[in-house]
C-alpha atoms as a PDB file:
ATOM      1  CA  UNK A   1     -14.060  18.678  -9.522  1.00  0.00           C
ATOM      2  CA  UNK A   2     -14.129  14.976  -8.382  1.00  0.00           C
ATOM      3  CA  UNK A   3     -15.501  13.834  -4.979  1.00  0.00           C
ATOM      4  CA  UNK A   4     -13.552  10.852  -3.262  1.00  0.00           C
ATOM      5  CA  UNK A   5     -16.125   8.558  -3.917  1.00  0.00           C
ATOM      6  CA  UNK A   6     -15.984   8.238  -7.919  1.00  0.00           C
ATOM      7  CA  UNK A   7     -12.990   5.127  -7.889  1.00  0.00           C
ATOM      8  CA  UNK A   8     -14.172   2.076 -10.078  1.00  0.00           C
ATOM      9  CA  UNK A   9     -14.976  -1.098  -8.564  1.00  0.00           C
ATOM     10  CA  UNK A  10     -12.238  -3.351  -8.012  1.00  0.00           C
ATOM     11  CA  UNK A  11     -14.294  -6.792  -7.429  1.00  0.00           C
ATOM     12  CA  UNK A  12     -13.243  -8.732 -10.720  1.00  0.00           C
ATOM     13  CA  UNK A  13     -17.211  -9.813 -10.737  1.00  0.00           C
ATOM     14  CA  UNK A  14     -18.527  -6.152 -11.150  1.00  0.00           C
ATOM     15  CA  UNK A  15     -19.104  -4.885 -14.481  1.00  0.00           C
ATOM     16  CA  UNK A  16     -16.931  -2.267 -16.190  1.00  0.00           C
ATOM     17  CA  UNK A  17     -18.997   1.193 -16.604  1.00  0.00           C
ATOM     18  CA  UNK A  18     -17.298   2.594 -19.883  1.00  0.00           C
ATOM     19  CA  UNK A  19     -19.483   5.905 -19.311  1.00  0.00           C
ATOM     20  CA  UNK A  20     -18.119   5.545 -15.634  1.00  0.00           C
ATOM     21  CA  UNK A  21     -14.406   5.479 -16.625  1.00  0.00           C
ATOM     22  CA  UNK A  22     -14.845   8.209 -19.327  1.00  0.00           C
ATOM     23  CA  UNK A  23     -16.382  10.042 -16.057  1.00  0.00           C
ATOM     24  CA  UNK A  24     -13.692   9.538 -14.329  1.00  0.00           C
ATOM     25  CA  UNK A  25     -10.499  10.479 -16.630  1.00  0.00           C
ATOM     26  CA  UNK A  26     -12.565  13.643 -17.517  1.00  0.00           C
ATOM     27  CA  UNK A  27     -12.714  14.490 -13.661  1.00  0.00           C
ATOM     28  CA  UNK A  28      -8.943  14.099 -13.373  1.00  0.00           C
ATOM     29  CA  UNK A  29      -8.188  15.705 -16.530  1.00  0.00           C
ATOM     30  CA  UNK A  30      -9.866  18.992 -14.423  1.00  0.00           C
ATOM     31  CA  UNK A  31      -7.615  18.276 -11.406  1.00  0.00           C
ATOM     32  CA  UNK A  32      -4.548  18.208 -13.858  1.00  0.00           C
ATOM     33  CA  UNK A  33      -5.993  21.652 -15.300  1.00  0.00           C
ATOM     34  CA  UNK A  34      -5.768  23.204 -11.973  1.00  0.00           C
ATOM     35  CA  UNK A  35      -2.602  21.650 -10.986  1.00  0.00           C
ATOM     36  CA  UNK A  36      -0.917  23.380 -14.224  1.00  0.00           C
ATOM     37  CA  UNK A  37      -2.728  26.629 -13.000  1.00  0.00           C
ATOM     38  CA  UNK A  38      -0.838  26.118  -9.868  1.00  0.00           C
ATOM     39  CA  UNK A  39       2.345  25.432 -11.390  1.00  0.00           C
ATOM     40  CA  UNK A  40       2.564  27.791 -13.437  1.00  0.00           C
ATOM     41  CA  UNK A  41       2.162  29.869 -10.396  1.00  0.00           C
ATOM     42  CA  UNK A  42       4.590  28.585  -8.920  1.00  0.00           C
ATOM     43  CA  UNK A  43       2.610  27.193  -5.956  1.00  0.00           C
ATOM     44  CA  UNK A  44       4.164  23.914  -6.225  1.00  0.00           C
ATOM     45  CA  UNK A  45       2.712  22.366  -3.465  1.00  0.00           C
ATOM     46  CA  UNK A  46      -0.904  22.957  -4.559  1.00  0.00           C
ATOM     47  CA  UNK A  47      -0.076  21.908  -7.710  1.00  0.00           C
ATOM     48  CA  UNK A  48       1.166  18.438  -6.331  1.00  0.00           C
ATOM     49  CA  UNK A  49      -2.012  17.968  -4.297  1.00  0.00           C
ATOM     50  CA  UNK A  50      -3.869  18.386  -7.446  1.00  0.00           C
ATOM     51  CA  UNK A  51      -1.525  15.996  -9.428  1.00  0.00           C
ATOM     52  CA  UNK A  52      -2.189  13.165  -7.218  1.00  0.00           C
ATOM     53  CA  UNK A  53      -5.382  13.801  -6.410  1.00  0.00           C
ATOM     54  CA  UNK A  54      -6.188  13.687 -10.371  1.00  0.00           C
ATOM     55  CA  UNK A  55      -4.106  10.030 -10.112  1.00  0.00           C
ATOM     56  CA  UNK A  56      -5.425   8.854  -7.467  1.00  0.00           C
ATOM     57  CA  UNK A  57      -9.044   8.880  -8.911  1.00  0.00           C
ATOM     58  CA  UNK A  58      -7.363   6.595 -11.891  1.00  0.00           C
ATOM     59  CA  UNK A  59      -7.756   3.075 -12.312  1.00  0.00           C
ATOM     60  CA  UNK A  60      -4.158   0.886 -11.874  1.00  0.00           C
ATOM     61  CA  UNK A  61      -2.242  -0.567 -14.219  1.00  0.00           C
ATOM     62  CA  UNK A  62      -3.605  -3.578 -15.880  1.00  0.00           C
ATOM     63  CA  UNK A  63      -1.873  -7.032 -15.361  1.00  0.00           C
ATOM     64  CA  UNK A  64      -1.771  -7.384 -19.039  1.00  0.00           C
ATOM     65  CA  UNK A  65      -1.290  -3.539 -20.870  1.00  0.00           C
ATOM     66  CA  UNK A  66      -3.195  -3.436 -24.187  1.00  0.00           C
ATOM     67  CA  UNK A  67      -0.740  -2.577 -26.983  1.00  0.00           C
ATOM     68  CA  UNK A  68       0.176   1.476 -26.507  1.00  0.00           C
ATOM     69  CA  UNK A  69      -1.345   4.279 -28.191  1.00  0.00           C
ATOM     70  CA  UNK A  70       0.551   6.556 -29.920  1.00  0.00           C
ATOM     71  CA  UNK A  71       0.577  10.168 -28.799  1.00  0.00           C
ATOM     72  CA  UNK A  72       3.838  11.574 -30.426  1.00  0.00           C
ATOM     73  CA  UNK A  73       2.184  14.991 -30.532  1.00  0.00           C
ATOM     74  CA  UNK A  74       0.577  15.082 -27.305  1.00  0.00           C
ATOM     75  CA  UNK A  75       0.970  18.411 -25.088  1.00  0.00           C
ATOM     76  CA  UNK A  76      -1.269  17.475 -22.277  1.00  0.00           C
ATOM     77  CA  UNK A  77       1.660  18.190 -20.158  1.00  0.00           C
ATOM     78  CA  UNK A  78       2.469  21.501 -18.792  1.00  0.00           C
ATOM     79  CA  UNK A  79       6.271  21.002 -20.487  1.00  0.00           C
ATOM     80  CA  UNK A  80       4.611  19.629 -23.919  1.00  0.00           C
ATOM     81  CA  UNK A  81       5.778  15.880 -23.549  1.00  0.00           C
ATOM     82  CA  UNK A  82       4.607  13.031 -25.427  1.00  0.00           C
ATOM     83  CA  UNK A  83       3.040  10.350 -23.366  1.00  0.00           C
ATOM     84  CA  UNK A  84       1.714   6.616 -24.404  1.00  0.00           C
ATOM     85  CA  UNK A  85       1.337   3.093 -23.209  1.00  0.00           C
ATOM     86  CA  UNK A  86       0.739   1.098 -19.851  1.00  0.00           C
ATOM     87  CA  UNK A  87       2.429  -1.132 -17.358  1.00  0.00           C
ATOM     88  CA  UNK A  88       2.029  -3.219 -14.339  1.00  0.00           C
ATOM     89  CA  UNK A  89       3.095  -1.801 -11.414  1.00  0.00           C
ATOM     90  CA  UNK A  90       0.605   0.800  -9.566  1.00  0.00           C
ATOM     91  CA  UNK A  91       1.819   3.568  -7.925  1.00  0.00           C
ATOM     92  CA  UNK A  92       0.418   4.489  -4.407  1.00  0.00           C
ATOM     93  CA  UNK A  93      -1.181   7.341  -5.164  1.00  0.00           C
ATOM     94  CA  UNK A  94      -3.458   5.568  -7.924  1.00  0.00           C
ATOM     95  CA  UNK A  95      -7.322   4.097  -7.627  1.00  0.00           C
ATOM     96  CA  UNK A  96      -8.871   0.782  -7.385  1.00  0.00           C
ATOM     97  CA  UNK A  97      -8.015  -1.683 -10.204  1.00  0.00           C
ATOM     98  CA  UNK A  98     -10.393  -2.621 -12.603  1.00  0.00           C
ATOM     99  CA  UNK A  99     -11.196  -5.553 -14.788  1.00  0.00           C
ATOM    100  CA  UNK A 100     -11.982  -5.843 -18.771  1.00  0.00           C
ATOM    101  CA  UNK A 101     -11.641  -2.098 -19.748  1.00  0.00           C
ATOM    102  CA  UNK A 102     -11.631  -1.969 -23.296  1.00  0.00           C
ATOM    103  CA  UNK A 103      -8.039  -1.036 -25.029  1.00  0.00           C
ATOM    104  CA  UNK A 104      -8.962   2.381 -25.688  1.00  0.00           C
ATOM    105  CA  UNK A 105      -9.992   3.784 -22.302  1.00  0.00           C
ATOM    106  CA  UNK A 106      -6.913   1.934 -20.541  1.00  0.00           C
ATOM    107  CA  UNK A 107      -4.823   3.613 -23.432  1.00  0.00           C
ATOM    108  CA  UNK A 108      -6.340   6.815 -22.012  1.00  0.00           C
ATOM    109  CA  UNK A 109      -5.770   6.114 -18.659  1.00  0.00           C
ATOM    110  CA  UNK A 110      -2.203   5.215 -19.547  1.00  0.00           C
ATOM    111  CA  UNK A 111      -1.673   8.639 -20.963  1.00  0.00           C
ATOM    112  CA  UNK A 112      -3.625  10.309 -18.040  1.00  0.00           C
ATOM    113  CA  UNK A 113      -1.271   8.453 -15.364  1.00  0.00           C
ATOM    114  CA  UNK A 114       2.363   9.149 -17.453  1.00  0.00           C
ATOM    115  CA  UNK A 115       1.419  12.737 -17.440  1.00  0.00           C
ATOM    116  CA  UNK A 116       0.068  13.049 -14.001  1.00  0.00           C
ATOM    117  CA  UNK A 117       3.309  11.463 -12.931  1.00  0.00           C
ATOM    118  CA  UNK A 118       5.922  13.236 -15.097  1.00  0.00           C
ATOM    119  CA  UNK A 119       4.330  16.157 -13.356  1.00  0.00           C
ATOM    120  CA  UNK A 120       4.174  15.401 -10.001  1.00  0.00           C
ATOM    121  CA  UNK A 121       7.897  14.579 -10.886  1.00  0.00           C
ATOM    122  CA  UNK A 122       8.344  18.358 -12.131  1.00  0.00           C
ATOM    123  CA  UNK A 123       6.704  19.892  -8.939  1.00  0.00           C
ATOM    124  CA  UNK A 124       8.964  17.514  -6.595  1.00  0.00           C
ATOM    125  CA  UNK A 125      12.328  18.998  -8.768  1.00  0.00           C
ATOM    126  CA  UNK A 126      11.193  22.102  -7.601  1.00  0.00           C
ATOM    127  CA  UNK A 127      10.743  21.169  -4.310  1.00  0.00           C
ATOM    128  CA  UNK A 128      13.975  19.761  -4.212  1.00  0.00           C
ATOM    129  CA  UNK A 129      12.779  16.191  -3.551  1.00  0.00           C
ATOM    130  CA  UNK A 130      14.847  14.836  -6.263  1.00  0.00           C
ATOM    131  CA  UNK A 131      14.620  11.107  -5.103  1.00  0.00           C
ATOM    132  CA  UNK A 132      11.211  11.658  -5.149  1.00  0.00           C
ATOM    133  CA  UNK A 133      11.356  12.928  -8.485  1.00  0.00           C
ATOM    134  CA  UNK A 134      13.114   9.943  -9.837  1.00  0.00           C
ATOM    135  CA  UNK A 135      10.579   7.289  -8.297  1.00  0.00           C
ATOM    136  CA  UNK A 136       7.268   9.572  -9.937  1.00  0.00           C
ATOM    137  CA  UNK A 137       9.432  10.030 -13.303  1.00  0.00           C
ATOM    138  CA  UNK A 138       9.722   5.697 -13.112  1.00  0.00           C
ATOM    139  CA  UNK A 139       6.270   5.578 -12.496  1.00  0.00           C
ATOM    140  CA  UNK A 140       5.461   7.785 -15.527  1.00  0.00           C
ATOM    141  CA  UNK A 141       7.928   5.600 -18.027  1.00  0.00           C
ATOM    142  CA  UNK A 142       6.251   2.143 -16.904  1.00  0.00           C
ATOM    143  CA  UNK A 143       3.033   4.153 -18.656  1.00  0.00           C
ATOM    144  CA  UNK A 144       5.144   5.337 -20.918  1.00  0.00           C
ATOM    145  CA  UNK A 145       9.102   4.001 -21.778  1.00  0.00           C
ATOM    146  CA  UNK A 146       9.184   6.868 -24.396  1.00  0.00           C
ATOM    147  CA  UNK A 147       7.823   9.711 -22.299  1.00  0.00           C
ATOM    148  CA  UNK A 148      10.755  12.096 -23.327  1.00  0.00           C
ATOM    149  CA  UNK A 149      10.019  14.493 -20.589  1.00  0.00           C
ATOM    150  CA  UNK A 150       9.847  12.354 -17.901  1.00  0.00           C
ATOM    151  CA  UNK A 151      13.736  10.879 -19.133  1.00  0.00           C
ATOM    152  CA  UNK A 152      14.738  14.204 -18.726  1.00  0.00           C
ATOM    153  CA  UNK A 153      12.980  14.800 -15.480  1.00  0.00           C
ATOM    154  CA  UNK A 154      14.552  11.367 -14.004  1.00  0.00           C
ATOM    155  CA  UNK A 155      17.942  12.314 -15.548  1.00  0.00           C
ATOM    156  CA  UNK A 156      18.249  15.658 -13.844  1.00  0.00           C
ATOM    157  CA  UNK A 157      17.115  14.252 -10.371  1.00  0.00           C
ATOM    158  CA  UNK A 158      19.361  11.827 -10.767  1.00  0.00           C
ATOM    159  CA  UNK A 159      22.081  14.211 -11.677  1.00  0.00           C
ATOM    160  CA  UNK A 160      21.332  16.119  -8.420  1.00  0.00           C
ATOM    161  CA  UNK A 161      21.765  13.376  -5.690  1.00  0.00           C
ATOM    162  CA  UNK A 162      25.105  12.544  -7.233  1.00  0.00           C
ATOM    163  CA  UNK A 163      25.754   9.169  -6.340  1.00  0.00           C
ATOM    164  CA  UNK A 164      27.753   6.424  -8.441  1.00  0.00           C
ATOM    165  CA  UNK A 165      24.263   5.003  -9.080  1.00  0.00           C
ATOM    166  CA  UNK A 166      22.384   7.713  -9.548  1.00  0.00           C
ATOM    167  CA  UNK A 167      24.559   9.187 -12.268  1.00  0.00           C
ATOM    168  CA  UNK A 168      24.920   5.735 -13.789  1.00  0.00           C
ATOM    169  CA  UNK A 169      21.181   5.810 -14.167  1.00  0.00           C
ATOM    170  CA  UNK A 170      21.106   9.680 -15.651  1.00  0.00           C
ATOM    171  CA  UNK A 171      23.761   8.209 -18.013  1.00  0.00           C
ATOM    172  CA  UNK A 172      21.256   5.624 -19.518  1.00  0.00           C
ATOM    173  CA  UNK A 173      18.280   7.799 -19.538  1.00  0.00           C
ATOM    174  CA  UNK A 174      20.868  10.080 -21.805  1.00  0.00           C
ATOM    175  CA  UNK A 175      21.491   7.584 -23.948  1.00  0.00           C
ATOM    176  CA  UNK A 176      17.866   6.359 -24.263  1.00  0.00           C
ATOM    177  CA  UNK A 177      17.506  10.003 -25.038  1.00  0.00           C
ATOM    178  CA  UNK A 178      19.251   9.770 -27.722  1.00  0.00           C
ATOM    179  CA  UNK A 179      17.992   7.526 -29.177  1.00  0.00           C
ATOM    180  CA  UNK A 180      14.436   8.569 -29.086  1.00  0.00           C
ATOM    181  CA  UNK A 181      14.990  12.238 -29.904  1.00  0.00           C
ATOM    182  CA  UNK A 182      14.715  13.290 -34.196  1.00  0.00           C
ATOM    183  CA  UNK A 183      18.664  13.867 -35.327  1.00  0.00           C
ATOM    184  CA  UNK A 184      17.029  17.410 -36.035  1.00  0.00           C
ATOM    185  CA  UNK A 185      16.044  18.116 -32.435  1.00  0.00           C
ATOM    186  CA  UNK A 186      17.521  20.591 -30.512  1.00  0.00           C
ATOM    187  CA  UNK A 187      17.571  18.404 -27.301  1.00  0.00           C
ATOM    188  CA  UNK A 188      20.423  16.488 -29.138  1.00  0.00           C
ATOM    189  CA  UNK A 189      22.919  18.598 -28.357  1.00  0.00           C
ATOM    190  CA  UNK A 190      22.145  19.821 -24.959  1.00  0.00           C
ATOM    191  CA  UNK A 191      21.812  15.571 -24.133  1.00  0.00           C
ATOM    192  CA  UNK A 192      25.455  14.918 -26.047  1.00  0.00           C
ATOM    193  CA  UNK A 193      26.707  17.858 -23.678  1.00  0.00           C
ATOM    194  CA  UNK A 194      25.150  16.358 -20.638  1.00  0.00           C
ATOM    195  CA  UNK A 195      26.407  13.102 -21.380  1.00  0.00           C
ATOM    196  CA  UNK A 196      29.838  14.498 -21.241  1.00  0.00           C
ATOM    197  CA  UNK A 197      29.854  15.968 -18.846  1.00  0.00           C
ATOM    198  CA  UNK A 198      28.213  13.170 -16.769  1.00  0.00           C
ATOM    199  CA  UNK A 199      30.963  10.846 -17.678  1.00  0.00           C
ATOM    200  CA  UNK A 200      33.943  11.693 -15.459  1.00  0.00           C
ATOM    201  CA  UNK A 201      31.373  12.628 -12.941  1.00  0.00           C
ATOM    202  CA  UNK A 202      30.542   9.070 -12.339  1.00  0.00           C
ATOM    203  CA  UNK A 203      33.735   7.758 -12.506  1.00  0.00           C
ATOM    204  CA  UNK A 204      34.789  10.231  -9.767  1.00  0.00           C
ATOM    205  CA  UNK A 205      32.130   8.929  -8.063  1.00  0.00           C
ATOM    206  CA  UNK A 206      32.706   5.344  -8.487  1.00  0.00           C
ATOM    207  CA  UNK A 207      35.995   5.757  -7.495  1.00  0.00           C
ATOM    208  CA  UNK A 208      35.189   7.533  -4.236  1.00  0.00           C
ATOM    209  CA  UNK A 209      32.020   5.216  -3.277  1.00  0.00           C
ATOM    210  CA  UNK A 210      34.391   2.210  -3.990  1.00  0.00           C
ATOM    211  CA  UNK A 211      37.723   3.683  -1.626  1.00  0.00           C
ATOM    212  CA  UNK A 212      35.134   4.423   0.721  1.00  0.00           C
ATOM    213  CA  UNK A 213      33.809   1.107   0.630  1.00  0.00           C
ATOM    214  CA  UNK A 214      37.112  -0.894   1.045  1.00  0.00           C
ATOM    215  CA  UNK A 215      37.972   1.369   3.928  1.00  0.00           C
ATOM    216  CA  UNK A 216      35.155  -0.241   5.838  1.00  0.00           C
ATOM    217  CA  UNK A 217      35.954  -3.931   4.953  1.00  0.00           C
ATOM    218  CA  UNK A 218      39.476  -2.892   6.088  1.00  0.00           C
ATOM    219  CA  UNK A 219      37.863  -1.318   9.410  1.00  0.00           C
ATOM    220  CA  UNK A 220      36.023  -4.588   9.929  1.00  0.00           C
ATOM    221  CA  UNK A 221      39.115  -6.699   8.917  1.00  0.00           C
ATOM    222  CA  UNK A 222      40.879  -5.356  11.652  1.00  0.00           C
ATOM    223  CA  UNK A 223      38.654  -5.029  13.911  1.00  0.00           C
ATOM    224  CA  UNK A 224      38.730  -9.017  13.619  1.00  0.00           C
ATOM    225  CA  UNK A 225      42.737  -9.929  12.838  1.00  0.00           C
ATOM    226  CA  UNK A 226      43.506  -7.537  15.877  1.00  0.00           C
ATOM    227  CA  UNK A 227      42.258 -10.081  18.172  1.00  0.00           C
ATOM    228  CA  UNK A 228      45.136 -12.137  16.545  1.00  0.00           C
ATOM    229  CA  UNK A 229      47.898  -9.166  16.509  1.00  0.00           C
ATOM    230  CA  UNK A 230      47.554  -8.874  13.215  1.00  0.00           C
ATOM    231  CA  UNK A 231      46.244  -6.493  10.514  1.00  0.00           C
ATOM    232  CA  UNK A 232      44.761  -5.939   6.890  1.00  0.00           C
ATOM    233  CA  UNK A 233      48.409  -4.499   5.852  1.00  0.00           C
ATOM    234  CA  UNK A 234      49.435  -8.639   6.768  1.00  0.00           C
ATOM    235  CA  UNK A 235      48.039  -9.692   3.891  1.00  0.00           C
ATOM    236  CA  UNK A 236      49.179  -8.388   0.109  1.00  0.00           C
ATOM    237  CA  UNK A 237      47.566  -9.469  -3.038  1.00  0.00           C
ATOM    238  CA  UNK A 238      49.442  -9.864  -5.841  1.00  0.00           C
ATOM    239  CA  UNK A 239      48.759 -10.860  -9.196  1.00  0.00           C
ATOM    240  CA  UNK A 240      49.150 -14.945 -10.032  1.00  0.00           C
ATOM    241  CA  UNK A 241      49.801 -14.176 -13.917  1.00  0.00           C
ATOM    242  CA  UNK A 242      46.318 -16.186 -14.915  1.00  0.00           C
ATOM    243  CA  UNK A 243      44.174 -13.324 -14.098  1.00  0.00           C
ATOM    244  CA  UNK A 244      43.008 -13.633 -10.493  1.00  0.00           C
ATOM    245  CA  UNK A 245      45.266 -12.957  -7.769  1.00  0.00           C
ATOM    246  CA  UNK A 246      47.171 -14.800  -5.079  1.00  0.00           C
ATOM    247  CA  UNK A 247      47.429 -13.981  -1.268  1.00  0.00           C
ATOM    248  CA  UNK A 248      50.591 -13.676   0.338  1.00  0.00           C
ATOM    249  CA  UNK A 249      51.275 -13.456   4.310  1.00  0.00           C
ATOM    250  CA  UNK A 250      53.669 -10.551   5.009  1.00  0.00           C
ATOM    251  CA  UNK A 251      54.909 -10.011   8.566  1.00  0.00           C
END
């Protein structure tokens, strides 16, 4: 296992150790190892220790990602995702940020970091920290914007705080879904069905967030015309015939 003091340098004038960043995603490669061991235990808490411990020995995102990797058959995941690519915005849990690694190791440590955080997604779903969930399962798709798992992750957590946003998200992570996933796959199906079913879902929701929402301006509205006797109710809109409405006085 990794001590605390293994992080690359982040002065831009230090040298890049190749053997040192090889070092490095091997050491948090064996924190992932025990983190699945945990999981699969269901001691999810452990697990998540050991999930950002692993990322937080892992060099940031470069400003400039090298062109991703392809790892369509990758099942360094505990759920058997696929995981490529890089991005530009670090996480708190990850390391120092390094200058000039070569293409290769950062398309490692891309890989490393959309795992680590698709899974530290996974353990926070069980934990029932599902907005938690949905900012680790972002984290993992700016490593990776294919990372199938971590769509579904996001989707689900998204599906479970149930707001008009949330779901509006879950519905394009669906559809991305969809798009990514082989006609022949299984997942197509269950994904159609969940799209489906999401659909009157976040209308309900929209509908409900948006009533709520003009109560309150209405609240405030008279809170302010009743210093004039008057109210909201004064006032009717109506439409002008030219698509916009007009405003009409009504005692």
């Amino acid at each position: 296992m990794a001590d605390g003091d293994q992080h690359l340098p982040s002065d831009a004038s230090t040298p890049v150790d190749e053997h040192e960043i090889k070092k490095i995603i091997t050491e948090a490669d064996e924190l992932k190892l025990e983190g699945n061991e945990s999981f699969r235990a269901s001691r999810w808490s452990e697990a998540l220790v050991s999930y950002r411990t692993a990322l937080s020995r892992l060099p940031r995102r470069k400003l400039q990602p090298p062109l991703p990797e392809s790892s369509q058959n990758d099942t360094s995941d505990h759920g058997g995702a696929q995981s490529a690519s890089s991005s530009n915005v670090p996480t708190r849990e990850e390391g120092p940020e390094p200058t000039n690694i070569p293409s290769e190791l950062e398309a490692k440590c891309a890989k490393a970091r959309a795992v680590l955080n698709a899974n530290i997604g996974a353990c926070l779903v069980k934990l029932s920290d599902y907005s938690g969930a949905v900012e680790s399962c972002t984290q993992s798709l700016l490593d990776d914007p294919h990372y199938i798992k971590a769509l579904q992750r996001r989707a689900a957590s998204n599906e479970h705080l149930d707001t008009w946003s949330s779901l509006t998200q879950a519905q394009e992570d669906y559809k991305s879904l969809l798009e990514l996933l082989p006609p022949t796959s299984p997942l197509v199906a269950q994904t159609k069905r969940s799209l489906q079913l999401l659909e009157p879902r976040q209308q309900a929701a929209q509908k409900k967030e948006m009533a709520e929402m003009t109560g309150k301006l209405k609240n405030l509205g008279n809170s302010i015309l009743g210093n004039f006797g008057l109210s909201t109710d004064n006032f009717k809109f109506e439409p002008n015939g030219q698509g916009g409405y007009s405003m009409n006085f009504v005692r």
